[in-house]
C-alpha atoms as a PDB file:
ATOM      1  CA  UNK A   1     122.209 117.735  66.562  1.00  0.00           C
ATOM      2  CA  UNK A   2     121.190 119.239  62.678  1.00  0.00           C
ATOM      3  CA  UNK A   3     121.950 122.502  62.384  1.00  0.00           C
ATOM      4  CA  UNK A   4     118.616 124.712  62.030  1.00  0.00           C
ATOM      5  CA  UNK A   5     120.043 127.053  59.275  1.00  0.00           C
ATOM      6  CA  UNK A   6     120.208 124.426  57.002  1.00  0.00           C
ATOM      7  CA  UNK A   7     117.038 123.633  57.254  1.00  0.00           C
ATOM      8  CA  UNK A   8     115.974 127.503  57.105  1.00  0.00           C
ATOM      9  CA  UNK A   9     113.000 128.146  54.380  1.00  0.00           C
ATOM     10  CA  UNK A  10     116.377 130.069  52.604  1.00  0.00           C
ATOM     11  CA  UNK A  11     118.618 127.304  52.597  1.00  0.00           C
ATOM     12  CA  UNK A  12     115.942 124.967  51.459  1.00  0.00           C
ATOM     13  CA  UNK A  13     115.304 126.875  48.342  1.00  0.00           C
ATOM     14  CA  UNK A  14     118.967 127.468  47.657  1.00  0.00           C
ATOM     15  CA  UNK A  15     119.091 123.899  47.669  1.00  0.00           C
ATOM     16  CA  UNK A  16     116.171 123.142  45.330  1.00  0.00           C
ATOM     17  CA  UNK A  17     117.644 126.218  42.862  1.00  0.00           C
ATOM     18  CA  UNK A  18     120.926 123.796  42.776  1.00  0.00           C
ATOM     19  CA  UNK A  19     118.763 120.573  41.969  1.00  0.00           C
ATOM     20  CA  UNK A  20     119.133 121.067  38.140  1.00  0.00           C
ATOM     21  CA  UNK A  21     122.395 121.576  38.077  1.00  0.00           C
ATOM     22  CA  UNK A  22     123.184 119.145  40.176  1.00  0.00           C
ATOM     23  CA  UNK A  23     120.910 116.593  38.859  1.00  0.00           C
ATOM     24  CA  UNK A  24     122.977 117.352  35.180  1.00  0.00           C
ATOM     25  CA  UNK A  25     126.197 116.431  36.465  1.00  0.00           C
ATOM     26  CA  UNK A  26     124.529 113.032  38.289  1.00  0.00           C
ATOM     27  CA  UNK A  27     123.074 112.154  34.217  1.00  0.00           C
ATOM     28  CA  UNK A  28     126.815 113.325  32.749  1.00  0.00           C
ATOM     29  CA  UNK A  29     128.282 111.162  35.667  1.00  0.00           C
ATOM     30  CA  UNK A  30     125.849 107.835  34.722  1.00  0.00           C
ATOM     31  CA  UNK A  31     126.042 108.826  30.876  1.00  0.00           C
ATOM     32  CA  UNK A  32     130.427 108.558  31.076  1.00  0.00           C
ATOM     33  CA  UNK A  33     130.712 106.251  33.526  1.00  0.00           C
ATOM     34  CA  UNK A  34     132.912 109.242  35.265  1.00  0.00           C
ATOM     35  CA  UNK A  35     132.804 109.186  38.998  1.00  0.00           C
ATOM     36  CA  UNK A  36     131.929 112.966  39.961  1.00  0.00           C
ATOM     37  CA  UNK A  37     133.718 112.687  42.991  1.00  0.00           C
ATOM     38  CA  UNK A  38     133.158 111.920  47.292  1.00  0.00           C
ATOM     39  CA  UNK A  39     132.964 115.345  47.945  1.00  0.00           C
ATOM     40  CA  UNK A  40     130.092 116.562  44.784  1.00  0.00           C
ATOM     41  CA  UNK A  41     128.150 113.209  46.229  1.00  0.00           C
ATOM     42  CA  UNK A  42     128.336 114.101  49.452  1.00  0.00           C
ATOM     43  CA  UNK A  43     127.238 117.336  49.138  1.00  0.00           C
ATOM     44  CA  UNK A  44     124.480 116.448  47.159  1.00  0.00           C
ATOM     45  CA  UNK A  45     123.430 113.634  49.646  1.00  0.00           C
ATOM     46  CA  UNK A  46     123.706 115.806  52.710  1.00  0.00           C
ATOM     47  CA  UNK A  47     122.218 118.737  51.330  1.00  0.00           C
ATOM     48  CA  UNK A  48     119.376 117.035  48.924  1.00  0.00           C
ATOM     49  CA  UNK A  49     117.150 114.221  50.354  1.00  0.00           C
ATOM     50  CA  UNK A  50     115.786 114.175  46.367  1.00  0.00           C
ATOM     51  CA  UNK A  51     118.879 113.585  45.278  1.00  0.00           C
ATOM     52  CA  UNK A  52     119.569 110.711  47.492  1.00  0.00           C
ATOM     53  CA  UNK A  53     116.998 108.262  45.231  1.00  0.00           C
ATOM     54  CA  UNK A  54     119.544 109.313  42.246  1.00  0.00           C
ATOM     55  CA  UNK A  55     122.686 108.672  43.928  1.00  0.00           C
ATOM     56  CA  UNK A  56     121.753 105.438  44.921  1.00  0.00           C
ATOM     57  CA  UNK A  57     120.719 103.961  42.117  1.00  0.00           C
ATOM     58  CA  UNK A  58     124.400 105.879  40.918  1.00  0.00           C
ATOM     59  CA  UNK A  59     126.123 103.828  43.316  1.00  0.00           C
ATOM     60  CA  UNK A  60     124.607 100.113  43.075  1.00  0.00           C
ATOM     61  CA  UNK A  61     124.986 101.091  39.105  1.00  0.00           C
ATOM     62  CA  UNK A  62     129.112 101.804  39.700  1.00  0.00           C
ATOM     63  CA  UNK A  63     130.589  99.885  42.695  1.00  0.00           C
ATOM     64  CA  UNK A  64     133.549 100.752  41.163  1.00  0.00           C
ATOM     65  CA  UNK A  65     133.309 104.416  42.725  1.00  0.00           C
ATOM     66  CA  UNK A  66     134.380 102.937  45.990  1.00  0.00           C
ATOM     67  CA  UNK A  67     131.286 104.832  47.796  1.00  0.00           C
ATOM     68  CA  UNK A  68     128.394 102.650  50.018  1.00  0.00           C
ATOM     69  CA  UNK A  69     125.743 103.983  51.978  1.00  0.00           C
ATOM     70  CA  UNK A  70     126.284 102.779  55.414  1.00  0.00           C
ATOM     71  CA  UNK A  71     123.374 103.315  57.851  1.00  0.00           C
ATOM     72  CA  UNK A  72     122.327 106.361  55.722  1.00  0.00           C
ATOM     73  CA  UNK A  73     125.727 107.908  55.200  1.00  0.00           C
ATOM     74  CA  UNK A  74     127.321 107.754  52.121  1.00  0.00           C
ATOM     75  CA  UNK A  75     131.238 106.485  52.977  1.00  0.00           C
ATOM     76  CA  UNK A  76     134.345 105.887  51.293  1.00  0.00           C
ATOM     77  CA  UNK A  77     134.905 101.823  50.970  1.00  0.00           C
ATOM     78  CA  UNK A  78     138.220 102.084  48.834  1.00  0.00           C
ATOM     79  CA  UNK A  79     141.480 103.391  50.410  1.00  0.00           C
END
């Protein structure tokens, strides 16, 4: 069941005042080749359906990260 308040007109533009920012560390992530980390994806997939087209170019770029979208959720493949 998704939670309503996340979807609230509040939480939406919380999220799209984050987009920027968020976007900048995706480009400084793709730029150094530096994973930003499960938990910044994640958050950024889960919260940011706009940011989903990013990350997964992001991941097909950098299998290396260990992260796959499975079935719409972005998972952990390395241990």
């Amino acid at each position: 069941m998704q939670n309503p308040e996340k979807w609230s007109h509040e939480a939406i533009v919380a999220k799209s005042n984050m987009r920027p920012e968020r976007m900048q560390k995706l480009k400084v992530a793709a730029n150094s080749l530096q994973n930003p980390g499960f938990k910044f994806l994640y958050q950024c997939w889960d919260d940011d359906p706009a940011l989903q087209i990013v990350i997964k170019k992001l991941l097909a770029k950098f299998p290396q990260w260990g992260v796959a979208i499975v079935d719409g959720v972005l998972v952990r493949t390395l241990a």
